[in-house]
Protein backbone atom coordinates (compact mmCIF):
# COMPACT_ATOMS: atom_id res chain seq x y z
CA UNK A 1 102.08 143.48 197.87
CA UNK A 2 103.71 143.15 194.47
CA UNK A 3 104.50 139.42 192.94
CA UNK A 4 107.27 140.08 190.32
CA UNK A 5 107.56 137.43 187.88
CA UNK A 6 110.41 137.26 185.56
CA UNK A 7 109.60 136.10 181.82
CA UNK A 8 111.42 133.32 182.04
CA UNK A 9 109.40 131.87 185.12
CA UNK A 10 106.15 132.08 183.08
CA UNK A 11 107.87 130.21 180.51
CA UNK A 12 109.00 127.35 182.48
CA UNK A 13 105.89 126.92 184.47
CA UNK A 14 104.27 126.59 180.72
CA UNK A 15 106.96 124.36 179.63
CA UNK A 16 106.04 122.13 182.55
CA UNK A 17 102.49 121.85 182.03
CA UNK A 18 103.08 121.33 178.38
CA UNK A 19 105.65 118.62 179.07
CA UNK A 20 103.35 117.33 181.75
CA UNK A 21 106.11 115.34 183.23
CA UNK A 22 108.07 116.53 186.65
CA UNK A 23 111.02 118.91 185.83
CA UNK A 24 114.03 117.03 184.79
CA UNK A 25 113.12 114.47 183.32
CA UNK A 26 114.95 113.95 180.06
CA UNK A 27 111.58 112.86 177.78
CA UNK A 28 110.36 116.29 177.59
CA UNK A 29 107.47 117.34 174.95
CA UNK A 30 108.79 120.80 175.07
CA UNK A 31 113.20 121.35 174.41
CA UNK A 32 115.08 123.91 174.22
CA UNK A 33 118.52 123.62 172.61
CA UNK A 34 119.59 127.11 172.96
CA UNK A 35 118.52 130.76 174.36
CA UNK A 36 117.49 131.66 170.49
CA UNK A 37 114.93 128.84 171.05
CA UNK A 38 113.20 130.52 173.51
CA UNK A 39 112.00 133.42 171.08
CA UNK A 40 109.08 131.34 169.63
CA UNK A 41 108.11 130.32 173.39
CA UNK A 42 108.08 134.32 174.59
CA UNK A 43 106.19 135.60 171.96
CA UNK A 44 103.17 133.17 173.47
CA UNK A 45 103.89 134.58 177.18
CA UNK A 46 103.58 138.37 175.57
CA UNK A 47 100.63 137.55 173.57
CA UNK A 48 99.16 135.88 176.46
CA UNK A 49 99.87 139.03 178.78
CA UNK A 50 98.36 141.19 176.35
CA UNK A 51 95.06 139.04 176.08
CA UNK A 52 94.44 138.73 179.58
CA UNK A 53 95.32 142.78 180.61
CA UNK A 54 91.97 143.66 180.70
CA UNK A 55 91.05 140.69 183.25
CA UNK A 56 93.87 140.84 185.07
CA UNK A 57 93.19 144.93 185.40
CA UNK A 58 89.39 144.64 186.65
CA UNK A 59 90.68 141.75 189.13
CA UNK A 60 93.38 144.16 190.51
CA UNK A 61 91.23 147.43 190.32
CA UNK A 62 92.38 150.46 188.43
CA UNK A 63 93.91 151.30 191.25
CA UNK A 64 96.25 148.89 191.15
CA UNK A 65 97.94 149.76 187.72
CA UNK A 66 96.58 153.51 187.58
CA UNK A 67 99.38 156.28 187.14
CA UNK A 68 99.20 159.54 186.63
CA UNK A 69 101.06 162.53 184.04
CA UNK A 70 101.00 166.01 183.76
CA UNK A 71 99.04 168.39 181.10
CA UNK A 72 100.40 171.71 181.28
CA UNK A 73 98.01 173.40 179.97
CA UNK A 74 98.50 176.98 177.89
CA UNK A 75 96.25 179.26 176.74
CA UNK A 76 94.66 179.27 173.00
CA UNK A 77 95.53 175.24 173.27
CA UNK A 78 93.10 172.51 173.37
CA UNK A 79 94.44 170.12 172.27
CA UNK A 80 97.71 167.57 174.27
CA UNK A 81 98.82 164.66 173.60
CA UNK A 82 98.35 161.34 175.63
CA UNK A 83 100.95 159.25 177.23
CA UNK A 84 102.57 157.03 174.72
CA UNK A 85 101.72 154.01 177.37
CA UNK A 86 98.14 155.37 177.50
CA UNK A 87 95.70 152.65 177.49
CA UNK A 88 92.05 154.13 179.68
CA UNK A 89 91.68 157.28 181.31
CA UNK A 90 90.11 156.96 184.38
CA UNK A 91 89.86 161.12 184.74
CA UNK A 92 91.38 164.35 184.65
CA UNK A 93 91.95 167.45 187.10
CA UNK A 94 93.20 170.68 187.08
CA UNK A 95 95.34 172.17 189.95
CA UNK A 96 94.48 175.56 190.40
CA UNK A 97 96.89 175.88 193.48
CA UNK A 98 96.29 174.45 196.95
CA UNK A 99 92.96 172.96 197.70
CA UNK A 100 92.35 174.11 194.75
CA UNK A 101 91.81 170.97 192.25
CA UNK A 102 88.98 170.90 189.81
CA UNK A 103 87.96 167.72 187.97
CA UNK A 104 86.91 167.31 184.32
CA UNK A 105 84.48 165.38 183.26
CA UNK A 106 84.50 163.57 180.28
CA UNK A 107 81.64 164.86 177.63
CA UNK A 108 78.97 162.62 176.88
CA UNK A 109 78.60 162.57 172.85
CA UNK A 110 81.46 164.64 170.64
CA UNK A 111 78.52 167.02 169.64
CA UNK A 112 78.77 168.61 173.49
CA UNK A 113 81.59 170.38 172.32
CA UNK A 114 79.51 172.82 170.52
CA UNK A 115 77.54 174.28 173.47
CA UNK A 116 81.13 174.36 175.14
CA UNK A 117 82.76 176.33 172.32
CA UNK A 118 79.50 178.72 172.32
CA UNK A 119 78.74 179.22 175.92
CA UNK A 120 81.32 178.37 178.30
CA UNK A 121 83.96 180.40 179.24
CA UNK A 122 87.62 179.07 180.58
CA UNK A 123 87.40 179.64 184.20
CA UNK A 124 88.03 178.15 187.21
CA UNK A 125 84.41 176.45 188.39
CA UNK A 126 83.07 177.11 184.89
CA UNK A 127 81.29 174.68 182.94
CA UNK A 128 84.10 172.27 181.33
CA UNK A 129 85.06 168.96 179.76
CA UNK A 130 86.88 166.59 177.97
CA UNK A 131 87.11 164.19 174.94
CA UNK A 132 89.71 161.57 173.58
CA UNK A 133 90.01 162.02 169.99
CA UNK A 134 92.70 159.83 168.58
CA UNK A 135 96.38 160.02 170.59
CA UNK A 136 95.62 163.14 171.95
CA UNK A 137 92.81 164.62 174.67
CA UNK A 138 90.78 167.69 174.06
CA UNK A 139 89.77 170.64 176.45
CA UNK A 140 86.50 172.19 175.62
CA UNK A 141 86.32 175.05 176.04
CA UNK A 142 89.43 175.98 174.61
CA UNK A 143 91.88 177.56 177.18
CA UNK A 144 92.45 180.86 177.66
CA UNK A 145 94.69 180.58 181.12
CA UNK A 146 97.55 178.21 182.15
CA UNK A 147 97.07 175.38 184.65
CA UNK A 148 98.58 172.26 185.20
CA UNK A 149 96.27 169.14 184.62
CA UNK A 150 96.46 165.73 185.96
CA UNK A 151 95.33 162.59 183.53
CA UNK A 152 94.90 159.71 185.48
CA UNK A 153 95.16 156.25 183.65
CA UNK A 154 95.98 152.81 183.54
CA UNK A 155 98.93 152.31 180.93
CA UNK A 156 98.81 149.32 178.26
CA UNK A 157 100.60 146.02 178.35
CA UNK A 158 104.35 146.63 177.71
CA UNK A 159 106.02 143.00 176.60
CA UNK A 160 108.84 141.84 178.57
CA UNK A 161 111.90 143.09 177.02
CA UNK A 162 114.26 140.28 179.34
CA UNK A 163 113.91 137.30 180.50
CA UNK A 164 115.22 137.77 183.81
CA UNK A 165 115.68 141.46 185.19
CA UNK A 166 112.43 142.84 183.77
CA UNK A 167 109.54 141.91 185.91
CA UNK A 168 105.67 142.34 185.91
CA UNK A 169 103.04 142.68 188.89
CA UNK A 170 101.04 139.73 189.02
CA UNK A 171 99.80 139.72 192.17
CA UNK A 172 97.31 136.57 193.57
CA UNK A 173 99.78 133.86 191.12
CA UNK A 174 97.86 135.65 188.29
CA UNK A 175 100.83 134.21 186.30
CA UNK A 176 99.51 130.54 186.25
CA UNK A 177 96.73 131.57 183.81
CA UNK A 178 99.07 133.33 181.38
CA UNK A 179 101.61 129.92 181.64
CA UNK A 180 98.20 127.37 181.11
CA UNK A 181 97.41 129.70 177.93
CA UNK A 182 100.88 129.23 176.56
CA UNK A 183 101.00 125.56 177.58
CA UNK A 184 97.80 124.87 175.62
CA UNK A 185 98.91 126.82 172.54
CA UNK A 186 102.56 124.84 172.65
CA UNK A 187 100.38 121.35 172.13
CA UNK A 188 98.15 122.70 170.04
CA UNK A 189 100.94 123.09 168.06
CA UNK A 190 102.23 120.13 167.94
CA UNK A 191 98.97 118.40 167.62
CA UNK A 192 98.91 116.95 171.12
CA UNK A 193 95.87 116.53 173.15
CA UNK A 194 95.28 119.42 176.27
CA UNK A 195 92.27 118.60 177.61
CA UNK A 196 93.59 118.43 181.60
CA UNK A 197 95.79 121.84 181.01
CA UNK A 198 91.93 123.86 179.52
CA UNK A 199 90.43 122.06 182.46
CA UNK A 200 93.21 123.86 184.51
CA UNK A 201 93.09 126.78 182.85
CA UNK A 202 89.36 127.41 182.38
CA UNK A 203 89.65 126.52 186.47
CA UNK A 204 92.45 129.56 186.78
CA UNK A 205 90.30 132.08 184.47
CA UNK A 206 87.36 131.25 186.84
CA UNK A 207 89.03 132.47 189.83
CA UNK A 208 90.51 135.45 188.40
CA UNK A 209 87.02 135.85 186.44
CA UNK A 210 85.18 136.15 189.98
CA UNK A 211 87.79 138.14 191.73
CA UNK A 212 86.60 140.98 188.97
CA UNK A 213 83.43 140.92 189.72
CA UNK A 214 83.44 140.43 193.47
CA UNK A 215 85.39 143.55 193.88
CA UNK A 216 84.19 145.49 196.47
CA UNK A 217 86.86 147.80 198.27
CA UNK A 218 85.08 150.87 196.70
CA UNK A 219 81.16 151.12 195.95
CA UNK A 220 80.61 152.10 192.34
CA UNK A 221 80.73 155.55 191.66
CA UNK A 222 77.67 157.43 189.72
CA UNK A 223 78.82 159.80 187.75
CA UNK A 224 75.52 161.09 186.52
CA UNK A 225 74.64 163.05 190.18
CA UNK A 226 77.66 165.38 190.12
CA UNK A 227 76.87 166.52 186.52
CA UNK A 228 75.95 169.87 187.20
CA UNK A 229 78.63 171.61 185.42
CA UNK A 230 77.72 170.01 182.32
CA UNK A 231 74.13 172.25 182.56
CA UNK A 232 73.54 175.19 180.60
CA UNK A 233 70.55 177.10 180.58
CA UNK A 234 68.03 176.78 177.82
């Protein structure tokens, strides 16, 4: 199930482990005078978001945060351009029709392409692949027929754009790390000790750190057996 946290919420839970006092009381280390205040304060919680994606993703599984677009693919086209939230692809089929999908796999080295371009032929079951150059992902070989494809990825870190009605998944209290990081950086301005809030913190990264790696509701998948379509003869 979802935990949607508000931008604001990650800010005060920082603000309280910065002031390290209980909330309302009046001799606070951190104030804020106004909402314009604040701005300084959110740019941390973004930054802090954005440096802890990756962890937060492995914890969580691609499957978590993976969506999917479509590629409608034409013929004499290779070429299409990613998602503007693209961040990993995780894969790419093509839909044929009913029972009828065909995955892509991702070349090996950029120098595949030529025995693609050379020997392959666009057809359904033929020998095909894929490579991301830049914003956009190429086909090799080029098509010659129209399909639709489906890119599966996880999208990038998108800030918070309000402080109360947008809201991000961070499922397991996943926010606490993010609001430690802040907390830390707020003293760190202000040239005041942090050492309980890294002890805190380096305790929170620890958790998340293991939930990564202990991840086990799907066996690694090894790509290498199914490779046959990547075989030409010699």
């Amino acid at each position: 199930m979802a935990r949607n946290v508000t931008q604001q919420a990650i800010r005060l839970l920082a603000q309280a482990y910065a002031d390290q006092r209980p909330g309302g009381d009046t001799d606070q280390f951190v104030v804020n005078v106004s909402t314009s205040s604040y701005a300084g304060q959110n740019q941390l919680v973004n930054l802090a978001c954005a440096e802890f994606y990756d962890l937060l993703v492995a914890a969580g599984g691609p499957e978590r945060f993976i969506t999917t677009s479509a590629i409608t693919i034409i013929a004499g086209t290779a070429s299409y351009a990613l998602p503007a939230t693209h961040y990993r692809t995780h894969g790419i089929v093509l839909e044929w029709g009913t029972q009828r999908w065909e995955e892509v796999p991702m070349l090996d080295s950029p120098m595949d392409r030529v025995r693609f371009q050379n020997q392959a032929t666009w057809t359904e079951g033929a020998p095909k692949g894929y490579r991301l150059e830049g914003a956009n992902v190429v086909l090799f070989p080029t098509p010659t027929s129209a399909v639709t494809g489906r890119h599966y990825y996880t999208p990038s870190w998108v800030d918070f754009t309000h402080d109360t009605s947008d809201t991000k998944d961070f499922v397991n209290g996943w926010e606490k790390l993010v609001a430690l990081r802040v907390a830390m950086e707020l003293r760190e301005i202000e040239q005041q000790p942090y050492t309980g809030i890294e002890r805190l913190f380096e305790r929170e990264k620890d958790r998340i750190e293991t939930l990564a790696a202990d991840r086990d509701d799907h066996p690694a998948r090894i790509l290498d057996v199914s490779r046959r379509y990547l075989t030409f003869p010699r």
